[in-house]
Protein backbone atom coordinates (compact mmCIF):
# COMPACT_ATOMS: atom_id res chain seq x y z
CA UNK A 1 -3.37 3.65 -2.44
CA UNK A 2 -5.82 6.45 -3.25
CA UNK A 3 -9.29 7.01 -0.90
CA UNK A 4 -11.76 9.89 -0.24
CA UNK A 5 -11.70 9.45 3.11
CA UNK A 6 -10.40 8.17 6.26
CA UNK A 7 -9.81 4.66 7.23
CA UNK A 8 -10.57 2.94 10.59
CA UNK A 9 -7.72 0.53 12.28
CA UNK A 10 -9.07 -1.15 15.18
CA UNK A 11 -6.19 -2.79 17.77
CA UNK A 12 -4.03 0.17 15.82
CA UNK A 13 -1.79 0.25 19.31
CA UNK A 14 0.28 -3.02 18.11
CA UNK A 15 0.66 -5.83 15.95
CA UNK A 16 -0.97 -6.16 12.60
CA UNK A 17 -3.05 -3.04 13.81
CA UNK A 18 0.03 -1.42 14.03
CA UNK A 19 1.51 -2.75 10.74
CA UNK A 20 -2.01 -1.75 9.21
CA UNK A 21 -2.04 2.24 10.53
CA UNK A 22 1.83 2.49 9.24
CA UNK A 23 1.42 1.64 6.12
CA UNK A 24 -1.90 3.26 5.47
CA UNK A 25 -0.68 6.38 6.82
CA UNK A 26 2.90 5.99 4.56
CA UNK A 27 0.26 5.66 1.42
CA UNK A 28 -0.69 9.43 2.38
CA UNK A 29 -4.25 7.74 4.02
CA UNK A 30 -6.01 8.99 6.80
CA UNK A 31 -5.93 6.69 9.80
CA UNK A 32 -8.50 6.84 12.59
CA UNK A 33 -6.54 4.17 14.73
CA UNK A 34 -8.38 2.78 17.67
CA UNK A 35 -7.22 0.87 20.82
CA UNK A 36 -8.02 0.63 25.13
CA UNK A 37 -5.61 3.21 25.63
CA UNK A 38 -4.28 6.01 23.82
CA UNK A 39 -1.55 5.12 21.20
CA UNK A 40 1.44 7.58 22.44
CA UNK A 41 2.27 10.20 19.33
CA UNK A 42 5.34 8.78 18.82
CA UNK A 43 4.02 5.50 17.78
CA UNK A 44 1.46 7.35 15.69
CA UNK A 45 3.10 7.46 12.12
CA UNK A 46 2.12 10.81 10.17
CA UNK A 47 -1.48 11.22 9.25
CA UNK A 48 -2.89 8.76 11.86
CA UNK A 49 -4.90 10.14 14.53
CA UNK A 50 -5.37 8.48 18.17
CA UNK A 51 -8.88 7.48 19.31
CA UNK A 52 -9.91 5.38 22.57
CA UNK A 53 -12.37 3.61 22.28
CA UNK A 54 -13.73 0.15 23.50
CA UNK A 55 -14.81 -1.90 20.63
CA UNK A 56 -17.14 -4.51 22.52
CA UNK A 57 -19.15 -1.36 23.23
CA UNK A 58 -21.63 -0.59 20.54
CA UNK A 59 -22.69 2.90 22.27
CA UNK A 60 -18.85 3.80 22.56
CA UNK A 61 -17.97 2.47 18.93
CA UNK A 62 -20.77 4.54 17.38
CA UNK A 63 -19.33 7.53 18.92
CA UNK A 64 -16.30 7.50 18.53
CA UNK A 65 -17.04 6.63 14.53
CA UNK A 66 -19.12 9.95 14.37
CA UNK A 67 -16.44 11.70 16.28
CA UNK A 68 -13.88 10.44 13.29
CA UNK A 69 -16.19 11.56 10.29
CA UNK A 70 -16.15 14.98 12.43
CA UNK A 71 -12.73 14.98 12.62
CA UNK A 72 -12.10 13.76 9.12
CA UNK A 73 -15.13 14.44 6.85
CA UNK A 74 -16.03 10.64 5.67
CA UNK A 75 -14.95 7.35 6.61
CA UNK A 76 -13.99 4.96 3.44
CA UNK A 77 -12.98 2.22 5.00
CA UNK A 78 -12.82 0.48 7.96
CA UNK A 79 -10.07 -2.86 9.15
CA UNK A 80 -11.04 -4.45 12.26
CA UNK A 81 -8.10 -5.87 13.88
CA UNK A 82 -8.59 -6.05 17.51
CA UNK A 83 -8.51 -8.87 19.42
CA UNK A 84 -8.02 -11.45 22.06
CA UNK A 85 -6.72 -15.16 22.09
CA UNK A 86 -6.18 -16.74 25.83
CA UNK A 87 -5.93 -20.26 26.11
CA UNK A 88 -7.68 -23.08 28.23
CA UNK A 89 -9.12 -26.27 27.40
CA UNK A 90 -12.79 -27.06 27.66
CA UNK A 91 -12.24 -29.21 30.46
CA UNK A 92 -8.89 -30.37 32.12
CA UNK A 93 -7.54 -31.38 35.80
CA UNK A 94 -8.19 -27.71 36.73
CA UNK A 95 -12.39 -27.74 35.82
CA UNK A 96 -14.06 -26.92 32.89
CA UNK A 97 -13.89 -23.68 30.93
CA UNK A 98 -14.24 -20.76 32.49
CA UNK A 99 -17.83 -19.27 30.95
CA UNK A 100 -16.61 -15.80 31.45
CA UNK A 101 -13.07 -15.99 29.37
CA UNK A 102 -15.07 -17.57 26.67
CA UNK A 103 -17.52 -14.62 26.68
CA UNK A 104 -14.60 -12.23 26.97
CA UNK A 105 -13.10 -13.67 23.87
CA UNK A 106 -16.49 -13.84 21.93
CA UNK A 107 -17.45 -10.21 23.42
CA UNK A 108 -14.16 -8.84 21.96
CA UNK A 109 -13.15 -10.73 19.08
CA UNK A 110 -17.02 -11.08 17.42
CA UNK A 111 -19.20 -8.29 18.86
CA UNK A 112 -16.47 -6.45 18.62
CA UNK A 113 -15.99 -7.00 15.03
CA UNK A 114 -19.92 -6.49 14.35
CA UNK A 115 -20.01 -3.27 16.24
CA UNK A 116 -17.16 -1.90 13.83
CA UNK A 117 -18.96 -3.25 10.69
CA UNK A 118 -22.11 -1.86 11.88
CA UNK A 119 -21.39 2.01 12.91
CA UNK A 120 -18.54 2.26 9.51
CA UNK A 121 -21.24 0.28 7.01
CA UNK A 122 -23.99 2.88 8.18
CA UNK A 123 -21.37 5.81 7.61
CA UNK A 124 -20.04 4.65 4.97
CA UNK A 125 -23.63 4.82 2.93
CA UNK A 126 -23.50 8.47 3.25
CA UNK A 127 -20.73 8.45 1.18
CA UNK A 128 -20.54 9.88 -2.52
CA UNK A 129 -20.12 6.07 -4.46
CA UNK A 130 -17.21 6.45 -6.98
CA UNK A 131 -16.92 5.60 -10.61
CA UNK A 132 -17.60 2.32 -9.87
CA UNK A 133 -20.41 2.60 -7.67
CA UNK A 134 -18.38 1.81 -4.39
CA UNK A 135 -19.13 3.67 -1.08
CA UNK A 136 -16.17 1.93 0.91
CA UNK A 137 -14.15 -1.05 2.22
CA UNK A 138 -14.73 -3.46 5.51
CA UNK A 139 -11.60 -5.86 6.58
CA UNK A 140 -11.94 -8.32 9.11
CA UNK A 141 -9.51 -10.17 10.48
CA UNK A 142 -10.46 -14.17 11.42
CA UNK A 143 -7.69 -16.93 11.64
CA UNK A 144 -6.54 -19.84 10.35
CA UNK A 145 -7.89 -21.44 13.77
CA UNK A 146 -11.23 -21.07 12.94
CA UNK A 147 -10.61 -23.95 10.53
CA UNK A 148 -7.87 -25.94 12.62
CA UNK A 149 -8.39 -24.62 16.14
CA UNK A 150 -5.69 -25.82 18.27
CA UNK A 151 -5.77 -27.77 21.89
CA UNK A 152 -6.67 -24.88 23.78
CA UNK A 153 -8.18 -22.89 21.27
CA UNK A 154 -11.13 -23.39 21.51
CA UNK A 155 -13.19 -19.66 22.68
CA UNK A 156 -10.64 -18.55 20.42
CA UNK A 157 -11.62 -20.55 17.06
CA UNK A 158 -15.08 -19.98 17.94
CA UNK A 159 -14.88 -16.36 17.61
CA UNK A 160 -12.68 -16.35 14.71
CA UNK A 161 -14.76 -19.12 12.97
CA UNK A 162 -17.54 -16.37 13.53
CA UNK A 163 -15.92 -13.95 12.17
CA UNK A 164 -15.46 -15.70 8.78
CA UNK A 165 -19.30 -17.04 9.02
CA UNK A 166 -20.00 -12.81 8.78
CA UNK A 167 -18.40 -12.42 5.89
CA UNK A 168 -20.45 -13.42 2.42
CA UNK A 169 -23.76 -12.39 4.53
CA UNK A 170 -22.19 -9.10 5.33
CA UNK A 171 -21.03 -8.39 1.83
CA UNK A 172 -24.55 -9.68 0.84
CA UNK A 173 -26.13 -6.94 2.95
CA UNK A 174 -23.80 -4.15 1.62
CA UNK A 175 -23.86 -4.70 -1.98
CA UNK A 176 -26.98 -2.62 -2.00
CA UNK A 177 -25.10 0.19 -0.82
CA UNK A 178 -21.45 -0.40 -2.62
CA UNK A 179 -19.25 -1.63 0.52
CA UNK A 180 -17.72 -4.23 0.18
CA UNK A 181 -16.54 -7.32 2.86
CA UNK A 182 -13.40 -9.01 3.27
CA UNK A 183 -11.87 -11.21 5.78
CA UNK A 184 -7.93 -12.01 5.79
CA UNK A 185 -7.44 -15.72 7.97
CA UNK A 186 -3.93 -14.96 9.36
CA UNK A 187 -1.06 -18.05 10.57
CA UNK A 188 1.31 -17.22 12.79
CA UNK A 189 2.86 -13.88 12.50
CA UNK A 190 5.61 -12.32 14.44
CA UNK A 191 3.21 -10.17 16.74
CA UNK A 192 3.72 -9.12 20.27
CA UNK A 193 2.47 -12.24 21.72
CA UNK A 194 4.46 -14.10 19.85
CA UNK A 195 7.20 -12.47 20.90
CA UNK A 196 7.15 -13.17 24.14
CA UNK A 197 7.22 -16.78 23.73
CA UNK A 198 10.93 -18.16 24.56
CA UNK A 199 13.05 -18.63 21.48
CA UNK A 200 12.84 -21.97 21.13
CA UNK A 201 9.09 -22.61 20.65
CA UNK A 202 9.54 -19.54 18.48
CA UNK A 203 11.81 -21.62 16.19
CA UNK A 204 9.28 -24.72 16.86
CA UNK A 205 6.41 -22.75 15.31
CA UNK A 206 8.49 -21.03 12.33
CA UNK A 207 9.45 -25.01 11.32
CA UNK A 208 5.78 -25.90 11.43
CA UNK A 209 5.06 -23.76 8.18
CA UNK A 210 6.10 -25.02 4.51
CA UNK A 211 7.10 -21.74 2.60
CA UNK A 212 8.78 -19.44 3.60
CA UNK A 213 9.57 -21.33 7.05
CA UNK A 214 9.30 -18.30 9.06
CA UNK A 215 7.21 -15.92 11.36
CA UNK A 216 5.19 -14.62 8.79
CA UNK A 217 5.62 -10.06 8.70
CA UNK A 218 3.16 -7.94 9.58
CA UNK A 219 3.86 -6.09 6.86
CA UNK A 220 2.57 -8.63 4.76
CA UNK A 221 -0.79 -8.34 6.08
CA UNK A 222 -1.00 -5.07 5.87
CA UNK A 223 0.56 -5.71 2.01
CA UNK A 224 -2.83 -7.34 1.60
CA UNK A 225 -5.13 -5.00 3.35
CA UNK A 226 -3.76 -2.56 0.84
CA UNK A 227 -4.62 -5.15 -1.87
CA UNK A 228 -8.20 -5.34 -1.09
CA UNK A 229 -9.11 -1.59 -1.09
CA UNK A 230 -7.35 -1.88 -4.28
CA UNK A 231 -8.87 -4.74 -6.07
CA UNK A 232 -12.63 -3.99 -6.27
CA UNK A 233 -13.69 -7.65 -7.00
CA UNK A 234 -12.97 -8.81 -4.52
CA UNK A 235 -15.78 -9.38 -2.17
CA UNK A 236 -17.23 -12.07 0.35
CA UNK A 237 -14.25 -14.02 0.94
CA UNK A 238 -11.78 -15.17 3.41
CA UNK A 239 -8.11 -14.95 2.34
CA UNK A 240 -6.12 -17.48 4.65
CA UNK A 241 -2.34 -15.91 4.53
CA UNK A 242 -0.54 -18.35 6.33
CA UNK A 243 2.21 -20.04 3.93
CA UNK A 244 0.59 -23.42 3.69
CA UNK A 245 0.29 -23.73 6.70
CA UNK A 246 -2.58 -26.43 8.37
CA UNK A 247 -2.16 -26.34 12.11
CA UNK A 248 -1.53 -29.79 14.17
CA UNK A 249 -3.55 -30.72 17.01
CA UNK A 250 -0.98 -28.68 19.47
């Protein structure tokens, strides 16, 4: 994968984030990876660079996106995978929902995602469009559980279902300028919070997809990360990448 620039990876410190950064930075790309803390160097593959920065802060994401076209000279592109997903039921034996978790969850996951699209969209119009008019690349990442949110889900599938409701008007907004927007919809994929869950409701989730019938890779999402800044038509959708999968109730 060729680009002009550098590329942001938001929630770069593990999971798809991770999988993202490492094979952007194997394709010879510059990666501006982002996360709370600072990602050690030797979780840092070559050409990736560590930034801290707190994405449900629009002062703080702005910043630190100036700081990177600094750094770098131009930001191209920009995936957004940083996130939260903690469970609780609207109401159960224990009260209802608490209103700050759910605000948590929407203040990470959504205005999280919107600061990122914001401060890269308005740096990415300074760029230089190429041959084909295009300025740069926006991926956000949603879920499959903002179209079958699970019992406990619920803070959760709101924010991703928000996430996928920004897409078409945000590639509407950018076509103007060349950027384009596109959301991947992951299943289940063998992430760090998935790996902490004991083997056999490991197993129980792997049998729940049809094909293949396993943890899906982060490698394959970042496969199709790399697919979208490749494939210029595509634009405004939401690519669910979850093996057939339609979640149950639980």
């Amino acid at each position: 994968m060729k680009t002009d620039g550098a590329i942001i990876v938001s929630g770069a410190a593990s999971g798809l984030g991770a999988a993202v950064m490492q094979a952007l930075a194997s394709d010879g790309v510059r990666v501006a990876g982002f996360d709370l803390a600072q990602i050690p160097e030797e979780h840092r593959p070559k050409g990736a660079t560590g930034y801290v920065c707190d994405v449900s802060d629009a002062d703080a994401v702005a910043e630190t996106a100036e700081k990177v076209v600094s750094d770098m000279g131009s930001i191209h592109g920009c995936v957004c995978c940083a996130g939260i997903a903690p469970g609780a039921k609207l109401a159960g034996r224990s009260g209802p929902h608490d209103a700050e978790l759910f605000l948590e969850v929407m203040k990470v996951n959504v205005i999280g995602t919107f600061n990122l699209m914001r401060s890269a969209a308005h740096l990415m119009s300074r760029n230089t469009p190429d041959e084909t008019g295009q300025r740069g690349v926006i991926v956000t990442t949603a879920s499959i559980a903002a179209y079958e949110g699970q019992i406990g889900q619920i803070a959760y599938a709101a924010s991703k279902g928000a996430v996928a409701a920004m897409t078409l008007p945000a590639a509407r907004d950018l076509a103007s300028l060349g950027i384009r927007v596109v959301s991947i919809a992951p299943g289940i994929f063998e992430t760090p919070m998935v790996a902490g869950l004991p083997e056999e409701v490991r197993q129980s989730l792997a049998a729940t997809i049809p094909f293949p019938p396993r943890l899906a890779d982060p490698a394959d999402f970042a496969g199709l990360v790399r697919h979208i800044f490749e494939n210029k038509t595509l634009n405004g959708s939401v690519l669910r990448l979850d093996g057939a999968l339609r979640m149950a109730p639980r």
